[in-house]
N, C-alpha and C. Protein backbone atom coordinates (compact mmCIF):
# COMPACT_ATOMS: atom_id res chain seq x y z
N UNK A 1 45.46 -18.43 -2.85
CA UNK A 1 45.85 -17.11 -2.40
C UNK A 1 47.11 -16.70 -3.15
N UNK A 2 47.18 -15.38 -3.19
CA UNK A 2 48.42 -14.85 -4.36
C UNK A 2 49.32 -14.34 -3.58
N UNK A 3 50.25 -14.33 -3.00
CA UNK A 3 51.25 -13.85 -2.18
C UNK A 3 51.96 -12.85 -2.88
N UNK A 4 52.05 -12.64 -4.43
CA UNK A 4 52.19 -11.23 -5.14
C UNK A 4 51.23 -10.46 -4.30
N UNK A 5 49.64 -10.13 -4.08
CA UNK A 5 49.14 -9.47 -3.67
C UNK A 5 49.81 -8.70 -2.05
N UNK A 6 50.16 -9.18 -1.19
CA UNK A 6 50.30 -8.88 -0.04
C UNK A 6 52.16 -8.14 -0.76
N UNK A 7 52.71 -8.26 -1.64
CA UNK A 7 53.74 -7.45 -1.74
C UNK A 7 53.93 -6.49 -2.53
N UNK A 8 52.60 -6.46 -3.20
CA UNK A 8 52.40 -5.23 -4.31
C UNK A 8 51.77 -4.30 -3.25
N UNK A 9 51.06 -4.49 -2.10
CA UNK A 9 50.76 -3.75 -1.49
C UNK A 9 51.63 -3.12 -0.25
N UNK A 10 52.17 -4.32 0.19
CA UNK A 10 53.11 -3.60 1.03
C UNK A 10 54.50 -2.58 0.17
N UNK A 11 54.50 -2.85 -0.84
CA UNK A 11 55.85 -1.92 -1.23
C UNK A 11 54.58 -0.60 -1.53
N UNK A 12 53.42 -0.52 -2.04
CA UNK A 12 52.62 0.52 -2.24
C UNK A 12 52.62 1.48 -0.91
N UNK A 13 52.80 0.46 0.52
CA UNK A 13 53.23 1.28 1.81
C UNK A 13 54.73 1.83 2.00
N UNK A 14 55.35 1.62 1.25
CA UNK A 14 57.10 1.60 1.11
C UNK A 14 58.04 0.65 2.44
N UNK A 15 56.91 -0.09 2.99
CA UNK A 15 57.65 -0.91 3.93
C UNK A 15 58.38 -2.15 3.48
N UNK A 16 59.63 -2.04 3.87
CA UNK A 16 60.89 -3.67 3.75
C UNK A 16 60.15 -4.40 4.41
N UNK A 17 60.30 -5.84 4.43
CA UNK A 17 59.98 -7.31 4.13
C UNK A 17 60.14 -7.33 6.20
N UNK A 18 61.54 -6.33 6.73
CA UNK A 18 61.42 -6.10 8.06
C UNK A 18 60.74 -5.21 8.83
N UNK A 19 60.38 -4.33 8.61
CA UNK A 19 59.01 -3.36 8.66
C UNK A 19 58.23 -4.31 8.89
N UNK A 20 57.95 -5.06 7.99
CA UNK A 20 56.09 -5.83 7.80
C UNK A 20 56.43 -6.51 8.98
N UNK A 21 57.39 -7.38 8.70
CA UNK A 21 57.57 -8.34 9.82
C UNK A 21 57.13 -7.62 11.48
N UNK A 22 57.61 -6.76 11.59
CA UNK A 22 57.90 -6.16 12.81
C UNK A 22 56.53 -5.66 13.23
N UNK A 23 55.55 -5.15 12.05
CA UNK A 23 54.45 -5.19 12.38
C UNK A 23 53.21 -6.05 13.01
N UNK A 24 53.76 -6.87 11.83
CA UNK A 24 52.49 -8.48 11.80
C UNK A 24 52.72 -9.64 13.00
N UNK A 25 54.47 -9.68 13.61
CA UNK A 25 54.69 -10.24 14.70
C UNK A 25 55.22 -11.37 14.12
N UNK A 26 55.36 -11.63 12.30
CA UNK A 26 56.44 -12.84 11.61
C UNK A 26 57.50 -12.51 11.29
N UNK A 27 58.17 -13.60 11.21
CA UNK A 27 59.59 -13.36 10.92
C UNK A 27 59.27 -12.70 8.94
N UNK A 28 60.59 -12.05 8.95
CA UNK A 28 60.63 -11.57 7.70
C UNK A 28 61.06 -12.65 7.06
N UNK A 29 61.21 -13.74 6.99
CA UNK A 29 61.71 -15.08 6.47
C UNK A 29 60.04 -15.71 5.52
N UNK A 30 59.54 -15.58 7.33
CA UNK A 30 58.14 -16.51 6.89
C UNK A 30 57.21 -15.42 5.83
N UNK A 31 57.25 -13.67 5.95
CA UNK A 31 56.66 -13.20 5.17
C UNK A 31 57.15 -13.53 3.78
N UNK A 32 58.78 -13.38 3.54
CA UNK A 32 58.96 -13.81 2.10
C UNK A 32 58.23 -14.88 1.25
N UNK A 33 58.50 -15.95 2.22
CA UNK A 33 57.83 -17.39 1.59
C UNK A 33 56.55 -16.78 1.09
N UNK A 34 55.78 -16.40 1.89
CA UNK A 34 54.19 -15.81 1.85
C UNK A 34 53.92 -14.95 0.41
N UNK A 35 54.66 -14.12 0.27
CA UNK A 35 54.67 -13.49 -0.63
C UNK A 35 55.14 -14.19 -2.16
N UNK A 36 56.00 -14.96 -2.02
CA UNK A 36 56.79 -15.51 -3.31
C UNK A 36 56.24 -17.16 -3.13
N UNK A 37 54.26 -17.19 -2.71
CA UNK A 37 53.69 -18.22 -2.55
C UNK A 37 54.38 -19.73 -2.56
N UNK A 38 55.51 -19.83 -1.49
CA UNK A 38 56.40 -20.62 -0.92
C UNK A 38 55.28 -21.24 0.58
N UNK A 39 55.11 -20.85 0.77
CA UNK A 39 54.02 -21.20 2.29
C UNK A 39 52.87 -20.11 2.05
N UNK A 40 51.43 -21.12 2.21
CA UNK A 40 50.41 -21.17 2.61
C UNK A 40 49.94 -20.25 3.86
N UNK A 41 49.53 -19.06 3.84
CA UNK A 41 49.27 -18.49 5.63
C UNK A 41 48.09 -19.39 5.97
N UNK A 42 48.24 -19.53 7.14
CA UNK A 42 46.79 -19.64 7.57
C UNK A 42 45.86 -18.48 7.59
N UNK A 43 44.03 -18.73 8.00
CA UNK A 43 43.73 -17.97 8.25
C UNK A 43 43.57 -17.16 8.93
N UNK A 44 44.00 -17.25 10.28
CA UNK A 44 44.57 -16.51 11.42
C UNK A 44 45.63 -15.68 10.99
N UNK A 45 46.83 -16.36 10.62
CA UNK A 45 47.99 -15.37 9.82
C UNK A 45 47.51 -14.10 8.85
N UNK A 46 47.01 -14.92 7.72
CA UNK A 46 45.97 -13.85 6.96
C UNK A 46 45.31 -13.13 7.37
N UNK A 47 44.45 -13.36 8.61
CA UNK A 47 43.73 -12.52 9.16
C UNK A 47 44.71 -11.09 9.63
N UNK A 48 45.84 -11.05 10.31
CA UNK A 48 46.77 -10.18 10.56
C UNK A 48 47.46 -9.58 9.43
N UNK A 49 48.28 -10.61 8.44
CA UNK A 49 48.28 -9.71 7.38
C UNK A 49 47.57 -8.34 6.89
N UNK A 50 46.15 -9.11 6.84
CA UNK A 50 44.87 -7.96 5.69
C UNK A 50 45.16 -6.86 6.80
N UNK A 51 45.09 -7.10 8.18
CA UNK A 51 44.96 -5.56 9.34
C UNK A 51 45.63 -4.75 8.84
N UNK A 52 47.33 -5.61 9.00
CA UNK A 52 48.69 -4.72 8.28
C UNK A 52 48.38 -3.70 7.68
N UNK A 53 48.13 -4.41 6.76
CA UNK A 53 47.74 -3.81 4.95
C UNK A 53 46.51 -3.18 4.86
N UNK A 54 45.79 -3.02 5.84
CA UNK A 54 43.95 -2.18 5.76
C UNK A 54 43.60 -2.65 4.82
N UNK A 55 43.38 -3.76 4.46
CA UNK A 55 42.67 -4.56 3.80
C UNK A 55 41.63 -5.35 4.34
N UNK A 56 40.52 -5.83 3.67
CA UNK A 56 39.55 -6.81 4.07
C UNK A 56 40.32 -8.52 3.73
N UNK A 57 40.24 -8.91 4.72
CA UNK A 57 40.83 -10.43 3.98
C UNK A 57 40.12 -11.02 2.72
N UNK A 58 39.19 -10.97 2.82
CA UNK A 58 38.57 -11.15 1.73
C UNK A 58 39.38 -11.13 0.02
N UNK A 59 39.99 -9.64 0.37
CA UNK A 59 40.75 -9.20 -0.60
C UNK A 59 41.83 -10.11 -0.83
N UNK A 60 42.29 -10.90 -0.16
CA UNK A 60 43.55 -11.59 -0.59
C UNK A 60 42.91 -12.99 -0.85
N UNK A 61 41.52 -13.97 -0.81
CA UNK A 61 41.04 -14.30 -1.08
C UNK A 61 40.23 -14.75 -2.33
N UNK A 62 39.70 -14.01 -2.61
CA UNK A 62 38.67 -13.54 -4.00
C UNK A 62 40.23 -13.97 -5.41
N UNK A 63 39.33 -14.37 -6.03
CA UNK A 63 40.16 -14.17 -7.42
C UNK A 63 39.78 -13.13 -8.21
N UNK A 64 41.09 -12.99 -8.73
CA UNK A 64 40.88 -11.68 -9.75
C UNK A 64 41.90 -11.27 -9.96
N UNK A 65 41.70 -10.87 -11.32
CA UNK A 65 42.25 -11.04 -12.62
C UNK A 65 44.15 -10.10 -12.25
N UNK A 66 45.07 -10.95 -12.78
CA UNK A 66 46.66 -10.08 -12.39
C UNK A 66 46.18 -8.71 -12.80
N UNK A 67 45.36 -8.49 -13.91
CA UNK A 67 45.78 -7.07 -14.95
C UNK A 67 44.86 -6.52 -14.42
N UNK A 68 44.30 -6.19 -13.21
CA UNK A 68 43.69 -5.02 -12.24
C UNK A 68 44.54 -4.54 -11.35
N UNK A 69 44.54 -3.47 -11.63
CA UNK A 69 45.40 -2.34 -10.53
C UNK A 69 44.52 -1.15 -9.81
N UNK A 70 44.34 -0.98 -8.71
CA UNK A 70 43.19 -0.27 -8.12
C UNK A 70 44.39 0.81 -7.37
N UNK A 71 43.90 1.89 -7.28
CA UNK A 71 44.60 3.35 -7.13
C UNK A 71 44.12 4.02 -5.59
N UNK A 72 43.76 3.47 -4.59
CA UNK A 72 43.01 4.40 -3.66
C UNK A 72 43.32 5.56 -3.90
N UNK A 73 41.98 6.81 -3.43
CA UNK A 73 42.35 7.94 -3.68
C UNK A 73 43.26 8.59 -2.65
N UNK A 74 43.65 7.74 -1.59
CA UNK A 74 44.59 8.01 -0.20
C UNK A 74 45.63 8.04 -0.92
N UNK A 75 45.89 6.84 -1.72
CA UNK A 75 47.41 6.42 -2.04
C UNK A 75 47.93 6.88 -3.50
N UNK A 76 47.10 7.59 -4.34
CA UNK A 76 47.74 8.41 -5.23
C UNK A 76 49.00 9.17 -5.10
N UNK A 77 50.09 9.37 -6.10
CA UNK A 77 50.83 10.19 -6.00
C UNK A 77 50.69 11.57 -6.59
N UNK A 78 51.24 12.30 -5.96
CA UNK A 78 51.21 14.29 -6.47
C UNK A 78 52.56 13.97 -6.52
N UNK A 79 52.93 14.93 -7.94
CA UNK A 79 53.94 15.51 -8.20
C UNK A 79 53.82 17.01 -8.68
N UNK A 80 54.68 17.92 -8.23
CA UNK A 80 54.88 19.57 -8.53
C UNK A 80 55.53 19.41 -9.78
N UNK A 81 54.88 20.27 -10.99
CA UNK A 81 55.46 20.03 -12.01
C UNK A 81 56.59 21.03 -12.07
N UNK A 82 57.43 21.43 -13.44
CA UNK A 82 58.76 22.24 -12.54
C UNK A 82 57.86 23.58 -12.90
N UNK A 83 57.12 24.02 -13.19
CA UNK A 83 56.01 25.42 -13.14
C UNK A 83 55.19 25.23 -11.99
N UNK A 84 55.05 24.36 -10.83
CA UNK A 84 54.74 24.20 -9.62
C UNK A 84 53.07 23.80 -9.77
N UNK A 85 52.45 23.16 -11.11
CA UNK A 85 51.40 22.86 -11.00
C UNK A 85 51.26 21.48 -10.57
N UNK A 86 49.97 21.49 -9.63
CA UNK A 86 49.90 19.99 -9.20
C UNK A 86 49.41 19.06 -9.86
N UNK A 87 50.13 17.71 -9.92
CA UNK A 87 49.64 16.44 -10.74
C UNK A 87 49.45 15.45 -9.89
N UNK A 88 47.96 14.90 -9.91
CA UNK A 88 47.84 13.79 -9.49
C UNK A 88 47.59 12.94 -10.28
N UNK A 89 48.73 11.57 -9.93
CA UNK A 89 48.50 10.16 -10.40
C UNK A 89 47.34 9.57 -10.00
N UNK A 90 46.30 9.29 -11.38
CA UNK A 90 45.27 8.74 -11.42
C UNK A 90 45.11 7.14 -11.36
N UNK A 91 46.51 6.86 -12.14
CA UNK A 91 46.72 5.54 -12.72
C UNK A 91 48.16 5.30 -11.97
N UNK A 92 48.49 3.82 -11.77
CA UNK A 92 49.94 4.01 -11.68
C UNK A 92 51.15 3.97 -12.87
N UNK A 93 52.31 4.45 -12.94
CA UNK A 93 53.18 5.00 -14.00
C UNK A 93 53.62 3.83 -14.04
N UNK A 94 54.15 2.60 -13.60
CA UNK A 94 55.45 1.48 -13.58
C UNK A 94 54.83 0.31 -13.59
N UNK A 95 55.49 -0.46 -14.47
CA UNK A 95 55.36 -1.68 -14.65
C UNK A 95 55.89 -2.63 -13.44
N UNK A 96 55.28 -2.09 -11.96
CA UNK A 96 55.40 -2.91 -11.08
C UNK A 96 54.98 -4.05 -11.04
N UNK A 97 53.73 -4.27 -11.37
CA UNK A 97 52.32 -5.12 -11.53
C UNK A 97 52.58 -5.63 -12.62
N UNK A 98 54.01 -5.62 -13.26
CA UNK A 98 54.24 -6.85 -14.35
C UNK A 98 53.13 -6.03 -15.26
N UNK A 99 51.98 -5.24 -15.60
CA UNK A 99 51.55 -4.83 -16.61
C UNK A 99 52.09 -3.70 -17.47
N UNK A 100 52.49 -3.32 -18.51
CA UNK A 100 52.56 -2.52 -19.17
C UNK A 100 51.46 -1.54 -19.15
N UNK A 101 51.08 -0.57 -18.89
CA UNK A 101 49.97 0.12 -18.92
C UNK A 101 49.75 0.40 -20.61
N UNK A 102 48.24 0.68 -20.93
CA UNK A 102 48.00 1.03 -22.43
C UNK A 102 47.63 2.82 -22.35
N UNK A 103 47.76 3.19 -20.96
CA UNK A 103 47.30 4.48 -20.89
C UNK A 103 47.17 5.18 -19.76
N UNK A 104 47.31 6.13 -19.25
CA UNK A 104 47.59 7.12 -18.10
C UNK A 104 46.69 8.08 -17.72
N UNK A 105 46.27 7.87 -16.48
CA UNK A 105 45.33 9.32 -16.18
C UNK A 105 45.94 9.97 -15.31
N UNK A 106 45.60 11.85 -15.13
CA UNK A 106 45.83 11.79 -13.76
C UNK A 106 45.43 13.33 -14.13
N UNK A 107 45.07 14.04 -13.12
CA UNK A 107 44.44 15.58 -12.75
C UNK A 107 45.53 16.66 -12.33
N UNK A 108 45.44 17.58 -13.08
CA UNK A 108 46.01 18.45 -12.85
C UNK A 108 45.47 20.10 -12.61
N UNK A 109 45.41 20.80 -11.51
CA UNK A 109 45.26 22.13 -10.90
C UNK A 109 46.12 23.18 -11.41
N UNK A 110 45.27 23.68 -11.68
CA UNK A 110 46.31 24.85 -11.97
C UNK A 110 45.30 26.69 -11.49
N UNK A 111 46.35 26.97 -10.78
CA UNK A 111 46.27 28.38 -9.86
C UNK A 111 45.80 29.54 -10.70
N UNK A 112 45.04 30.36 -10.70
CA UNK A 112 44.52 31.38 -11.50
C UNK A 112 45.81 31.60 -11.92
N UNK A 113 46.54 32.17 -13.55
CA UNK A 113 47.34 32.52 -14.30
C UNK A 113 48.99 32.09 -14.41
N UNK A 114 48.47 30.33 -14.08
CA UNK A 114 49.55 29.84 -14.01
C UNK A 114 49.91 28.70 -15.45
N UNK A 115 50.65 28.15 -15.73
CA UNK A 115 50.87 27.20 -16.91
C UNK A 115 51.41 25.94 -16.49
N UNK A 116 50.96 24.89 -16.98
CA UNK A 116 51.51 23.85 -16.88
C UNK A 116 52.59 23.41 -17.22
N UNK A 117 53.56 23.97 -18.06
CA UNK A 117 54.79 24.30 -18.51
C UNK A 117 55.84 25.22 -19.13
N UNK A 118 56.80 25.38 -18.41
CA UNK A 118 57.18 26.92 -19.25
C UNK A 118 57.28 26.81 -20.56
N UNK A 119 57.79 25.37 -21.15
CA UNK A 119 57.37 26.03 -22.88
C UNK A 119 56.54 24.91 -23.45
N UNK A 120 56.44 25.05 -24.58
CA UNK A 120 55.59 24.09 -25.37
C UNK A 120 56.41 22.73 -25.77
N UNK A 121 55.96 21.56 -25.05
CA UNK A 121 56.20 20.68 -25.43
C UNK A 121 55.58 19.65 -25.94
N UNK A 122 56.07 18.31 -26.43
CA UNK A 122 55.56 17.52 -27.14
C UNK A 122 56.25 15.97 -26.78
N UNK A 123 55.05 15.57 -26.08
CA UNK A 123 55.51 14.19 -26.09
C UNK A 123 55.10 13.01 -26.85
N UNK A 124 55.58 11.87 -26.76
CA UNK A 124 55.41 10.88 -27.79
C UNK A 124 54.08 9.88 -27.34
N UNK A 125 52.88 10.56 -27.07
CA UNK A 125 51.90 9.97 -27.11
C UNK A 125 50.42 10.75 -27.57
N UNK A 126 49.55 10.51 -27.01
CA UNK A 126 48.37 10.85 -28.09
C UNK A 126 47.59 11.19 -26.37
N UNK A 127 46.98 12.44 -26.38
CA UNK A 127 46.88 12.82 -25.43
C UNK A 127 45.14 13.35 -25.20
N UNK A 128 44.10 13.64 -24.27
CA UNK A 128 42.96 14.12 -23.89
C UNK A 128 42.93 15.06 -23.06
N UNK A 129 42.78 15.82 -22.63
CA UNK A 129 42.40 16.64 -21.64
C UNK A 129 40.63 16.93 -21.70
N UNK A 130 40.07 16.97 -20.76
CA UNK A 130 38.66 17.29 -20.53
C UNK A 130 39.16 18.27 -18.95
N UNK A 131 38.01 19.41 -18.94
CA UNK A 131 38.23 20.43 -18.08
C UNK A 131 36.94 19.89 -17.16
N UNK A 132 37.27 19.88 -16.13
CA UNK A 132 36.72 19.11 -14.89
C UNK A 132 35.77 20.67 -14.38
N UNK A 133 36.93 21.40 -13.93
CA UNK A 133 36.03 22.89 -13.36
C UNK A 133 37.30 24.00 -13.88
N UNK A 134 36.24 25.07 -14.66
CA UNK A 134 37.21 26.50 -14.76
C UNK A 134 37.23 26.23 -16.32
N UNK A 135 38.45 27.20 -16.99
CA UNK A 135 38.44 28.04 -17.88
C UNK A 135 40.04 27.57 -18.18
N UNK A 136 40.47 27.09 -19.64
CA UNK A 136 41.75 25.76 -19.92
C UNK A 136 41.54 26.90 -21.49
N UNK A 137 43.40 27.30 -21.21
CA UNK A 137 43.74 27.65 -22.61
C UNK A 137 44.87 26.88 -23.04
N UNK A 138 44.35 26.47 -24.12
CA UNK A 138 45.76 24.98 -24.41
C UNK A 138 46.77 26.12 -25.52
N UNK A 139 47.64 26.13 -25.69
CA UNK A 139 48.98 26.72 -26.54
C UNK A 139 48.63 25.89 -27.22
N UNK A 140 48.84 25.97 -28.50
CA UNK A 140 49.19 24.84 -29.40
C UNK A 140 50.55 25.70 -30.33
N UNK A 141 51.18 25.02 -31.50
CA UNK A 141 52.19 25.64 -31.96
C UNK A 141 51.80 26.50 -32.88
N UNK A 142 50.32 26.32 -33.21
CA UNK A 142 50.46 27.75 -34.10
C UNK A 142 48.82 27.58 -34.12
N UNK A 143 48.35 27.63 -32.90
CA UNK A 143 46.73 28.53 -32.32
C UNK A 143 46.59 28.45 -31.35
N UNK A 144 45.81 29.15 -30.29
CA UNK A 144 45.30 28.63 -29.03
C UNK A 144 44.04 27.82 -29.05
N UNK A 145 43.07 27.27 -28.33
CA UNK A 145 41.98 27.21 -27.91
C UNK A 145 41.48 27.18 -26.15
N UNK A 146 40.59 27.68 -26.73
CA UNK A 146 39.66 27.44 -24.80
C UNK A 146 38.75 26.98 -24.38
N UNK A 147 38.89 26.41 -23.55
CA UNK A 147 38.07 25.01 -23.35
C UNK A 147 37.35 25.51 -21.86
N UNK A 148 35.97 25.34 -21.98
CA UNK A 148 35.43 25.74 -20.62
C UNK A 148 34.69 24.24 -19.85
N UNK A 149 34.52 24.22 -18.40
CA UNK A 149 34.15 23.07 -17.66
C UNK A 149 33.25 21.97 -18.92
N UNK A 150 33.38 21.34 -19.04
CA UNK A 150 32.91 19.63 -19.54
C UNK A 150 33.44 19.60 -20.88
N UNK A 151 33.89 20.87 -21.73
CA UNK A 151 34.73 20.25 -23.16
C UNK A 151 35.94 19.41 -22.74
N UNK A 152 36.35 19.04 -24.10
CA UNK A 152 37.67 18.36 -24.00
C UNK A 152 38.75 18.13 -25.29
N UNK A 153 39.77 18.51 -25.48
CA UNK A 153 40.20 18.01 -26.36
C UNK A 153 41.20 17.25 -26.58
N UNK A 154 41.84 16.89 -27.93
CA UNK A 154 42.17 15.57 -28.42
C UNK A 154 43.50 15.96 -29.02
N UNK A 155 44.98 15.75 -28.20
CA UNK A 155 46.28 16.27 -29.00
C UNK A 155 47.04 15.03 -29.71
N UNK A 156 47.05 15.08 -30.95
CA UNK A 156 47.66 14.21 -31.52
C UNK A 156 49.48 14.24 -30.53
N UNK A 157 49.98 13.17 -30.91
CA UNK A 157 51.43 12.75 -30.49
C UNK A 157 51.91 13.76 -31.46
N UNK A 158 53.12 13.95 -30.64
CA UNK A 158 54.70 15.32 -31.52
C UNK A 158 53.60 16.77 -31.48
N UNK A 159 52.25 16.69 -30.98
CA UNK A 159 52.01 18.31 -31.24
C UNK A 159 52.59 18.83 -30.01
N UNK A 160 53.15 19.88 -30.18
CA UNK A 160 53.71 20.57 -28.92
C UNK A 160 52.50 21.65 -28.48
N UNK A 161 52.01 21.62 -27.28
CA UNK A 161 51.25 22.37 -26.32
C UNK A 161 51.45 22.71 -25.33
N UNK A 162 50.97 23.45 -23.94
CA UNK A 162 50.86 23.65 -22.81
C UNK A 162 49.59 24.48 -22.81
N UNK A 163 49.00 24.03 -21.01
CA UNK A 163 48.19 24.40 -21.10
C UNK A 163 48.10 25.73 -19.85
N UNK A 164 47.11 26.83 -19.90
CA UNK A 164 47.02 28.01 -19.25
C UNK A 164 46.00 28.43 -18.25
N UNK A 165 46.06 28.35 -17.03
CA UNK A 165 44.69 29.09 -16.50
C UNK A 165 44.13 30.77 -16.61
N UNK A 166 43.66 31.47 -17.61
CA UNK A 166 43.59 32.41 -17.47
C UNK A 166 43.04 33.16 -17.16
N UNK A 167 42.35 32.50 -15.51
CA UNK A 167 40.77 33.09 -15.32
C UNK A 167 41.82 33.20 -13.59
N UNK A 168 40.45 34.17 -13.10
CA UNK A 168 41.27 34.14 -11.09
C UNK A 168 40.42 32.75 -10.45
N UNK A 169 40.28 31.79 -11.16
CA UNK A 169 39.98 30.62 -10.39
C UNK A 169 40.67 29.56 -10.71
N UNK A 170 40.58 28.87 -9.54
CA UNK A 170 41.56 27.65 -9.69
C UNK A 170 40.78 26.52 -11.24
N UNK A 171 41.30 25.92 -11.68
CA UNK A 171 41.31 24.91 -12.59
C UNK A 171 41.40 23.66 -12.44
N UNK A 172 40.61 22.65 -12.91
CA UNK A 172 40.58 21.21 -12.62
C UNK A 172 40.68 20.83 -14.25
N UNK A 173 41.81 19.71 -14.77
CA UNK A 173 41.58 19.05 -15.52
C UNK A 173 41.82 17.53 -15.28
N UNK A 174 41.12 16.90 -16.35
CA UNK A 174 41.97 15.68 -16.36
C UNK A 174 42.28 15.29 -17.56
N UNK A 175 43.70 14.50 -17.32
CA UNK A 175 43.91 14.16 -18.65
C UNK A 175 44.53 12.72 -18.54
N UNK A 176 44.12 12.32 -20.40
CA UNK A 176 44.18 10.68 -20.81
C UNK A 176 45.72 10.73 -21.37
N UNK A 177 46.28 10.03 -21.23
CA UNK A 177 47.36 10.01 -22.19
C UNK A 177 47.44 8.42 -22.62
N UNK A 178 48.13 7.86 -23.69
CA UNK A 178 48.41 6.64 -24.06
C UNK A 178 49.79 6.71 -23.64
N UNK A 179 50.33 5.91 -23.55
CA UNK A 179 51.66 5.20 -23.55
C UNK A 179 52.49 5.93 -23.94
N UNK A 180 53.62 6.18 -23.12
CA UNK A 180 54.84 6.69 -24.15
C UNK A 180 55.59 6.27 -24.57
N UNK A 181 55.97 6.42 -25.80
CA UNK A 181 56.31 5.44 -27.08
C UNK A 181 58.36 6.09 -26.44
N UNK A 182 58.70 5.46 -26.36
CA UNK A 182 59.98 6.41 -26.06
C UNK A 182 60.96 5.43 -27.19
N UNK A 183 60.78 4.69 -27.89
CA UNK A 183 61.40 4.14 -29.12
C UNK A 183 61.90 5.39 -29.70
């Protein structure tokens, strides 16, 4: 059993080590050990753990592999971009999970005649967008294009873009990004 697992998930709940405790009915002592695989739970213990955590015990059980990171669609994060379009985290951003990510997803809405950024920018990765539902005008620095439901296109790194809804319906995209190189 991986006692990383039961603390990648509980910080995914934002609960302290006394939180859990206070939940599960252990001392926050005995959860540490548990977690930093110092002591063995039983399966009774475990069994309360997985409740904690809405997990199947099973899940803390099973082997499998460190470099899987699973996203429920409950536990995604939204962020308001500063043009107030919504972004949802597809993937997670941080090398919590000890992995470096090789790449980023996540969906973004945008409100009949709104932009995803007030100006054209350019970040240091290599980027996808595919239009989920609606009508996607990407800026580029010197053309537009428009992309209707199932195209997609492909922005090299340093091109500066933003993208536009210019229809009265809402907009679904998603987009790939690689890594940002911030060297």
């Amino acid at each position: 059993m991986n006692g990383n697992k039961i603390r990648l998930l509980r910080k995914e709940k934002n609960l302290t080590i006394e939180e859990f405790a206070e939940i599960t009915g252990f001392t926050a002592s005995y959860i540490s050990q548990v977690e930093r695989n110092k002591v063995e739970p039983s399966l009774s213990a475990l069994n309360k753990i997985s409740n904690a955590l809405n997990v199947s015990l099973y899940y803390f059980l099973e082997e499998q592999s460190d470099k899987i990171i699973i996203t429920r669609k409950d536990d995604r994060k939204t962020i308001i971009s500063e043009n107030k379009a919504d972004i949802s985290l597809l993937t997670h951003i941080s090398e919590n999970y000890g992995i470096k990510p090789e790449f980023y997803a996540y969906e973004i809405t945008l409100k009949p005649g709104q932009w995803d950024s007030r100006i054209l920018s350019a970040l240091k990765c290599h980027k996808c967008i595919i239009v989920k539902k609606g009508t996607l005008l990407v800026e580029l620095s010197n053309s537009n294009e428009v992309l209707q439901t199932g195209d997609s296109i492909y922005i090299d790194s340093d091109l500066p873009h933003r993208c536009y809804n210019p229809t009265s319906s809402e907009l679904e995209v998603l987009c790939i990004t690689s890594s940002l190189d911030l060297s």
